[in-house]
Protein backbone atom coordinates (compact mmCIF):
# COMPACT_ATOMS: atom_id res chain seq x y z
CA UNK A 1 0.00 0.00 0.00
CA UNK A 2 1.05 3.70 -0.39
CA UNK A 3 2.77 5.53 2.37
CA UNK A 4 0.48 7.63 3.82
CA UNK A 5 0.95 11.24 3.63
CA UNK A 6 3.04 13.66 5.91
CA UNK A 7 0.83 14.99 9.21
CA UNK A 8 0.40 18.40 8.32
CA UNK A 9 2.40 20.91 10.17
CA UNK A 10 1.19 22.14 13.40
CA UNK A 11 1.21 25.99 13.77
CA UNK A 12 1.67 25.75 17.99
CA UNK A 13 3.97 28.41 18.17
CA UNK A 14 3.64 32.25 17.49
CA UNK A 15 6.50 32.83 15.47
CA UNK A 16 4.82 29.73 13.21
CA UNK A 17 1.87 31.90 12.73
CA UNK A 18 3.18 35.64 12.11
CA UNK A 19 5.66 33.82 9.39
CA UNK A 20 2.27 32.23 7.67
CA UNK A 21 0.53 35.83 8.02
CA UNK A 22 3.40 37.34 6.41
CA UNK A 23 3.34 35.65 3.61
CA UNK A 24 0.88 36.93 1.20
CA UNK A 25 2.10 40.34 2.24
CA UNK A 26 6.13 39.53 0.47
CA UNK A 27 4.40 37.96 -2.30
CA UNK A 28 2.49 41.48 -2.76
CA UNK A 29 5.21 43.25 -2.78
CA UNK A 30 7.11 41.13 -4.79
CA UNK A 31 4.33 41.14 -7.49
CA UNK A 32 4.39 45.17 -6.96
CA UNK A 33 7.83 45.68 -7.61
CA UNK A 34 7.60 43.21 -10.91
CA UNK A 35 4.61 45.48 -11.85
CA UNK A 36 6.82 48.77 -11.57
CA UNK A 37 9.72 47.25 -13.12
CA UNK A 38 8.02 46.37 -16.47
CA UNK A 39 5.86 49.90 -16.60
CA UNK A 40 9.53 51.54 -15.81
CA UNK A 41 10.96 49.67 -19.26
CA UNK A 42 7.95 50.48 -21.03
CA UNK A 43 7.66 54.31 -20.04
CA UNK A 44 11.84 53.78 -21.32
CA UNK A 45 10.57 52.15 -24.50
CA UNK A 46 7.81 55.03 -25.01
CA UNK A 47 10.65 57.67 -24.93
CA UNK A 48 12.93 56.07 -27.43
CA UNK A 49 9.66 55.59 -29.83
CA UNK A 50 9.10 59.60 -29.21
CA UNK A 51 12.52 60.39 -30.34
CA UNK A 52 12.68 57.81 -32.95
CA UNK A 53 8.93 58.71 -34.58
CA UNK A 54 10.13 62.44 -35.82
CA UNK A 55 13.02 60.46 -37.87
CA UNK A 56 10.70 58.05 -38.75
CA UNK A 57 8.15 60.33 -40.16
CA UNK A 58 10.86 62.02 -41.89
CA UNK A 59 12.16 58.57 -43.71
CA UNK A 60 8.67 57.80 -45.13
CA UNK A 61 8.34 61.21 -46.71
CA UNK A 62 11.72 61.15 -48.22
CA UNK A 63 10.83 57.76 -49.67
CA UNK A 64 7.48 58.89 -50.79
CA UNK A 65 8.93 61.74 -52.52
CA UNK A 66 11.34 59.79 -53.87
CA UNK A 67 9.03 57.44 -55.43
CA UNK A 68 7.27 60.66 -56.89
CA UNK A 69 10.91 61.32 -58.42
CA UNK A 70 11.12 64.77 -55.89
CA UNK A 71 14.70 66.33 -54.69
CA UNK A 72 15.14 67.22 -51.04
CA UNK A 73 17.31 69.84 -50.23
CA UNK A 74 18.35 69.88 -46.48
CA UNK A 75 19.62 73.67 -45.37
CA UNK A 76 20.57 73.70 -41.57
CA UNK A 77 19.60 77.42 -40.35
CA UNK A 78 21.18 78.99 -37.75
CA UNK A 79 20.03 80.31 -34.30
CA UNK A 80 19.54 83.63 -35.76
CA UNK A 81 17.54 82.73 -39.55
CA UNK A 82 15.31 80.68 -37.39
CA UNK A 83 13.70 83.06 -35.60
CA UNK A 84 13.51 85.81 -38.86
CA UNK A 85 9.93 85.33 -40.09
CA UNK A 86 9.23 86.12 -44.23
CA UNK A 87 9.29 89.96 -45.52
CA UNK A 88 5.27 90.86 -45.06
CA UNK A 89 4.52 93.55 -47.92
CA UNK A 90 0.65 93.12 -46.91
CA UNK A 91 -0.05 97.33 -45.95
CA UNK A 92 -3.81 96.11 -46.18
CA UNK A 93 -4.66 92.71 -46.18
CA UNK A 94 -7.30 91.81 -49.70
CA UNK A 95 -10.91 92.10 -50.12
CA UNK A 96 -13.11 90.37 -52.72
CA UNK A 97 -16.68 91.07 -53.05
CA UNK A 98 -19.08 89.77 -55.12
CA UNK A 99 -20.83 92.66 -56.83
CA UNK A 100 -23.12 90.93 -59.02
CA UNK A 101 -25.13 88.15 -60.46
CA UNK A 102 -26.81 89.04 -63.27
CA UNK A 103 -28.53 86.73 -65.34
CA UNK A 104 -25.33 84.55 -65.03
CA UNK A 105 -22.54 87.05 -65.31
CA UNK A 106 -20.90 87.82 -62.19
CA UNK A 107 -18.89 90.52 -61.01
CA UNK A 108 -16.60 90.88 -58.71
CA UNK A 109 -13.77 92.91 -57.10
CA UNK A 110 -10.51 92.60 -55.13
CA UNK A 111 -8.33 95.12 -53.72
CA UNK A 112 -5.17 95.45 -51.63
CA UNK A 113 -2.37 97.89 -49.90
CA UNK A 114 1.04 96.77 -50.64
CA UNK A 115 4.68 98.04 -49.58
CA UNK A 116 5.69 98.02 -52.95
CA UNK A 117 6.73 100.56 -56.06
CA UNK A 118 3.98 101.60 -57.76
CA UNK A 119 5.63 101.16 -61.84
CA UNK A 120 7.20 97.85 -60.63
CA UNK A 121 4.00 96.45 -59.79
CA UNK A 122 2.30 98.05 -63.02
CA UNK A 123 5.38 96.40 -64.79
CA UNK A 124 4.96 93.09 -63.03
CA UNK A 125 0.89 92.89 -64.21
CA UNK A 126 1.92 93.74 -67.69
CA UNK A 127 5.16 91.49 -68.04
CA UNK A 128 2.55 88.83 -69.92
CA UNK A 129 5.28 86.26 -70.21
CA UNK A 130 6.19 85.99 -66.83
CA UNK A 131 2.85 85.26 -65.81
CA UNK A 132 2.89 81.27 -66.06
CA UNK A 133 5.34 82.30 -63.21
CA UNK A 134 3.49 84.29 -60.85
CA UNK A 135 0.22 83.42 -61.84
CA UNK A 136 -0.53 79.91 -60.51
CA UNK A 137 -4.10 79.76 -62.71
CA UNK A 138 -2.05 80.14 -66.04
CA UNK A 139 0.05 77.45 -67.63
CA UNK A 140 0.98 79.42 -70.69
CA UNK A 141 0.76 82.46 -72.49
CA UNK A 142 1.41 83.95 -75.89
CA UNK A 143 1.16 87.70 -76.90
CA UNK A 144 0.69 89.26 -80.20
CA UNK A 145 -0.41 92.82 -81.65
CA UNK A 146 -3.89 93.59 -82.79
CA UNK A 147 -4.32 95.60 -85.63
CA UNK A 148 -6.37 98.01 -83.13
CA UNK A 149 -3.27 99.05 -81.42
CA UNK A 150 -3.93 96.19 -78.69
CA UNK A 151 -2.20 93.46 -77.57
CA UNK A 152 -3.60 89.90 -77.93
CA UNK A 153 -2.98 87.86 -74.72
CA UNK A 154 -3.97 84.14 -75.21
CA UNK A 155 -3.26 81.75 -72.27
CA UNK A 156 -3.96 78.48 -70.97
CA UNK A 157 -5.83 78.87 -67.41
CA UNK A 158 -7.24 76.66 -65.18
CA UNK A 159 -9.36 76.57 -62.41
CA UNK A 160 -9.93 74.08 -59.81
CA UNK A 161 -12.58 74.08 -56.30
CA UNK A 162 -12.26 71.90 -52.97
CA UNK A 163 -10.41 69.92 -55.09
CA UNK A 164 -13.34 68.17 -56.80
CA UNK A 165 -14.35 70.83 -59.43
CA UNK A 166 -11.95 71.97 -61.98
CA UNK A 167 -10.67 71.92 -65.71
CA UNK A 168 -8.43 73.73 -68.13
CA UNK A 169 -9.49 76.26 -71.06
CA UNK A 170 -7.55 78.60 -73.14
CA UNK A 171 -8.69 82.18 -73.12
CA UNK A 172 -7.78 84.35 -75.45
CA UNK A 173 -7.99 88.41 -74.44
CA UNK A 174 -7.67 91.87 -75.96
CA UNK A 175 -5.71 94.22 -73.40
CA UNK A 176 -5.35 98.28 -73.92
CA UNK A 177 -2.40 99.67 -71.89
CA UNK A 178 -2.33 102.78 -70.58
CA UNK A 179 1.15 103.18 -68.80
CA UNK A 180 0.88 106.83 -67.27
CA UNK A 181 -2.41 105.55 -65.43
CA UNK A 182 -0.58 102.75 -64.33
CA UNK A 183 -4.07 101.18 -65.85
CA UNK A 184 -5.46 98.12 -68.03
CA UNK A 185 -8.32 97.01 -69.19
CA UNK A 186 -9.01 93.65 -70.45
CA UNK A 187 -12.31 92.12 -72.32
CA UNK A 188 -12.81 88.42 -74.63
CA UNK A 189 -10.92 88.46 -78.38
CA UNK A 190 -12.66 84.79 -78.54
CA UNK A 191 -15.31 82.59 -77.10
CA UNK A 192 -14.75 79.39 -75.50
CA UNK A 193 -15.28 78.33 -72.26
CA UNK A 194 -16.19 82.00 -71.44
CA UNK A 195 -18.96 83.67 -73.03
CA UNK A 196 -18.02 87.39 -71.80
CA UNK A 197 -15.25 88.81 -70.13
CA UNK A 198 -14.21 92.38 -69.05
CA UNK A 199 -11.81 92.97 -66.74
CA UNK A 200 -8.87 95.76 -65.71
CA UNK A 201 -5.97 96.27 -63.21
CA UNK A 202 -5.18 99.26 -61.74
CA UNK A 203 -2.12 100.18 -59.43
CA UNK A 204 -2.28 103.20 -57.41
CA UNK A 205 0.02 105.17 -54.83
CA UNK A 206 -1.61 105.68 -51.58
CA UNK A 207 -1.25 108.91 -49.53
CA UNK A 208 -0.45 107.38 -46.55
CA UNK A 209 2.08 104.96 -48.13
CA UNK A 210 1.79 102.15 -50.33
CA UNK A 211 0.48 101.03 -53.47
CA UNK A 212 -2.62 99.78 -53.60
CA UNK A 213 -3.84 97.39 -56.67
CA UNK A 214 -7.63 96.46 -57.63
CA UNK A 215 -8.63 94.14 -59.84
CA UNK A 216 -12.19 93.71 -61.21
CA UNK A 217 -13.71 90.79 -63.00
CA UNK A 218 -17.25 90.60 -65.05
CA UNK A 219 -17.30 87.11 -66.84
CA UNK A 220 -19.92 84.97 -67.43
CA UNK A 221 -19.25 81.02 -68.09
CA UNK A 222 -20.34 79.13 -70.86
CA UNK A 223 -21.65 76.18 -68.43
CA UNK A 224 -22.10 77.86 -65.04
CA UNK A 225 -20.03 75.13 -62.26
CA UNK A 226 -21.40 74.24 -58.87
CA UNK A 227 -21.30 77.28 -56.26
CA UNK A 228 -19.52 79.51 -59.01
CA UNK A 229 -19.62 82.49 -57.24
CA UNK A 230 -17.50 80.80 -54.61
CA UNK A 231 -15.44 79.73 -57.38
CA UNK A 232 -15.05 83.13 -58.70
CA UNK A 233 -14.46 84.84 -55.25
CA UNK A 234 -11.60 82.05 -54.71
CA UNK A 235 -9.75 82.73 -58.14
CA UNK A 236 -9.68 86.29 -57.53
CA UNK A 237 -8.51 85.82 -54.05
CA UNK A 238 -5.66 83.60 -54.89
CA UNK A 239 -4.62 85.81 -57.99
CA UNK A 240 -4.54 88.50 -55.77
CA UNK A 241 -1.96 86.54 -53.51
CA UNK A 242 0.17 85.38 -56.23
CA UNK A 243 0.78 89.16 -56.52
CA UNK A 244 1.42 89.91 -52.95
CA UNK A 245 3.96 86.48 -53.17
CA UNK A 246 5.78 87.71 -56.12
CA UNK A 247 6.52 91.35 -54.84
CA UNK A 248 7.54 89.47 -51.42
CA UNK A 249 10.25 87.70 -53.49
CA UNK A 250 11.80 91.18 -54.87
CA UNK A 251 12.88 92.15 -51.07
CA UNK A 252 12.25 95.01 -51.69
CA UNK A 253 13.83 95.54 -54.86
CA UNK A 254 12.64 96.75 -58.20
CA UNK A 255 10.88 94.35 -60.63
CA UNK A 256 13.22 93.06 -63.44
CA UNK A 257 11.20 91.29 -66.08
CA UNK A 258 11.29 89.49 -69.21
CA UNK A 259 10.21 93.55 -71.14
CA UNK A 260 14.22 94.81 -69.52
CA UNK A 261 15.74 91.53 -70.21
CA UNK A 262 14.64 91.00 -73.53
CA UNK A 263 15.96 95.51 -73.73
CA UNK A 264 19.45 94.54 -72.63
CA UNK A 265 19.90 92.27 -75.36
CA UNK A 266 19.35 88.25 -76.31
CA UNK A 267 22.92 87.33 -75.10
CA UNK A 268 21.45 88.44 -71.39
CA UNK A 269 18.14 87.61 -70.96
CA UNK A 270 17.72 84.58 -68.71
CA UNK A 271 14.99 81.95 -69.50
CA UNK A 272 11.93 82.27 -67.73
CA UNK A 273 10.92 79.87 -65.09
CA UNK A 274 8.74 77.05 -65.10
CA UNK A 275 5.02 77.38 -64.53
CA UNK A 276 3.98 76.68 -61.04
């Protein structure tokens, strides 16, 4: 037969039964400090993920742009650049209204004060081949005479809203100059995707300072898009701060265009840029 089992131990004395009590209270404390010790390496692990994520994040843009065939270039500033913010030539920031629906043609206006010269600016509007450059809305242009004494301004434009709407159309425009107003006025040489246009720029000092530029806009669509006066207000909103971007980049400078360049002779004009 089996041995039978130990007698179980007898807990007479005192110190038998504090040592029993005790017990669960060390294997508490043991499970405690086994608790702390694993949240302490995590909390460890949590920091080294913060640093790591901002290199991380970095890595998978790189290789996104890569794949999109984009350059980086990396420029380390120094104490001082980083705490220069960008030139502001904004005097007074720009208005557009809507002035007008009627029966379909809208018009509208935009205005603003800028720290700028007022003939550079009027040189900048009517520099027609540099505008695939400032203008983001135009892809190309072309300019020709009229036999009306005006100039015949054909571009490709686009337009684009909350980034569902949008499309491309050439436009082809008469402009008259009239340099000692610092003033234009534009209307349609041919209908396409626009039925009528009239438009004008005008650039004007300010007595207090500044030059202030307004732009008006009376068009009316062949096939009238979704919320188009939204549209409208939104393309002369953002043409208006192309202009306030490109006399930011002349720091201050005058405006040297493709009119001097092409002046000074063939051997030193430079080629213009890209379109955005």
């Amino acid at each position: 037969p089996p041995p039978p089992p130990p007698p179980r131990a007898r807990l007479d004395r005192p110190r038998d039964i504090e040592r029993v009590m005790a017990a669960p209270a060390a294997a508490s404390r043991a499970c405690l400090a086994r608790t702390l010790l694993r949240h302490h390496g995590r909390r460890r692990s949590d920091r080294a993920d913060d640093a790591s994520r901002p290199l991380a994040a970095t890595a998978r843009a790189c290789r996104s742009n890569r794949r999109r065939g984009a350059t980086w270039t990396t420029v380390r500033a120094s104490s001082s650049d980083a705490h220069e913010s960008p030139r502001s030539v904004v005097l007074e920031p720009a208005k557009c209204e809507l002035l007008g629906n009627e029966n379909g043609k809208y018009s509208l206006v935009g205005e603003m004060v800028l720290d700028s010269d007022a003939d550079s600016l009027y040189a900048m509007l009517t520099d027609y081949a540099a505008s695939p450059k400032i203008f983001a809305t135009v892809d190309a242009c072309d300019v020709s005479s009229l036999p009306d004494g005006k100039l015949l301004v054909s571009q490709s434009c686009r337009w684009k809203f909350m980034g569902v709407f949008g499309g491309a159309f050439p436009c082809h425009l008469a402009v008259l100059e009239t340099p000692t107003e610092r003033y234009m006025e534009v209307e349609l040489h041919e209908r396409g995707f626009i039925r009528e246009f009239e438009g004008s720029w005008r650039v004007s000092e300010e007595p207090g300072g500044g030059v202030r530029v307004r732009h008006t806009l009376a068009l009316r669509p062949a096939l009238t898009p979704p919320y188009a006066h939204k549209i409208f207000l939104k393309q002369i909103g953002d043409i208006l701060t192309d202009v306030e971007r490109e006399v930011a980049s002349w720091g201050g400078e005058e405006y040297v265009g493709t009119r001097k360049k092409a002046g000074e002779g063939a051997g030193d004009a430079e080629p213009l840029p890209a379109a955005r």
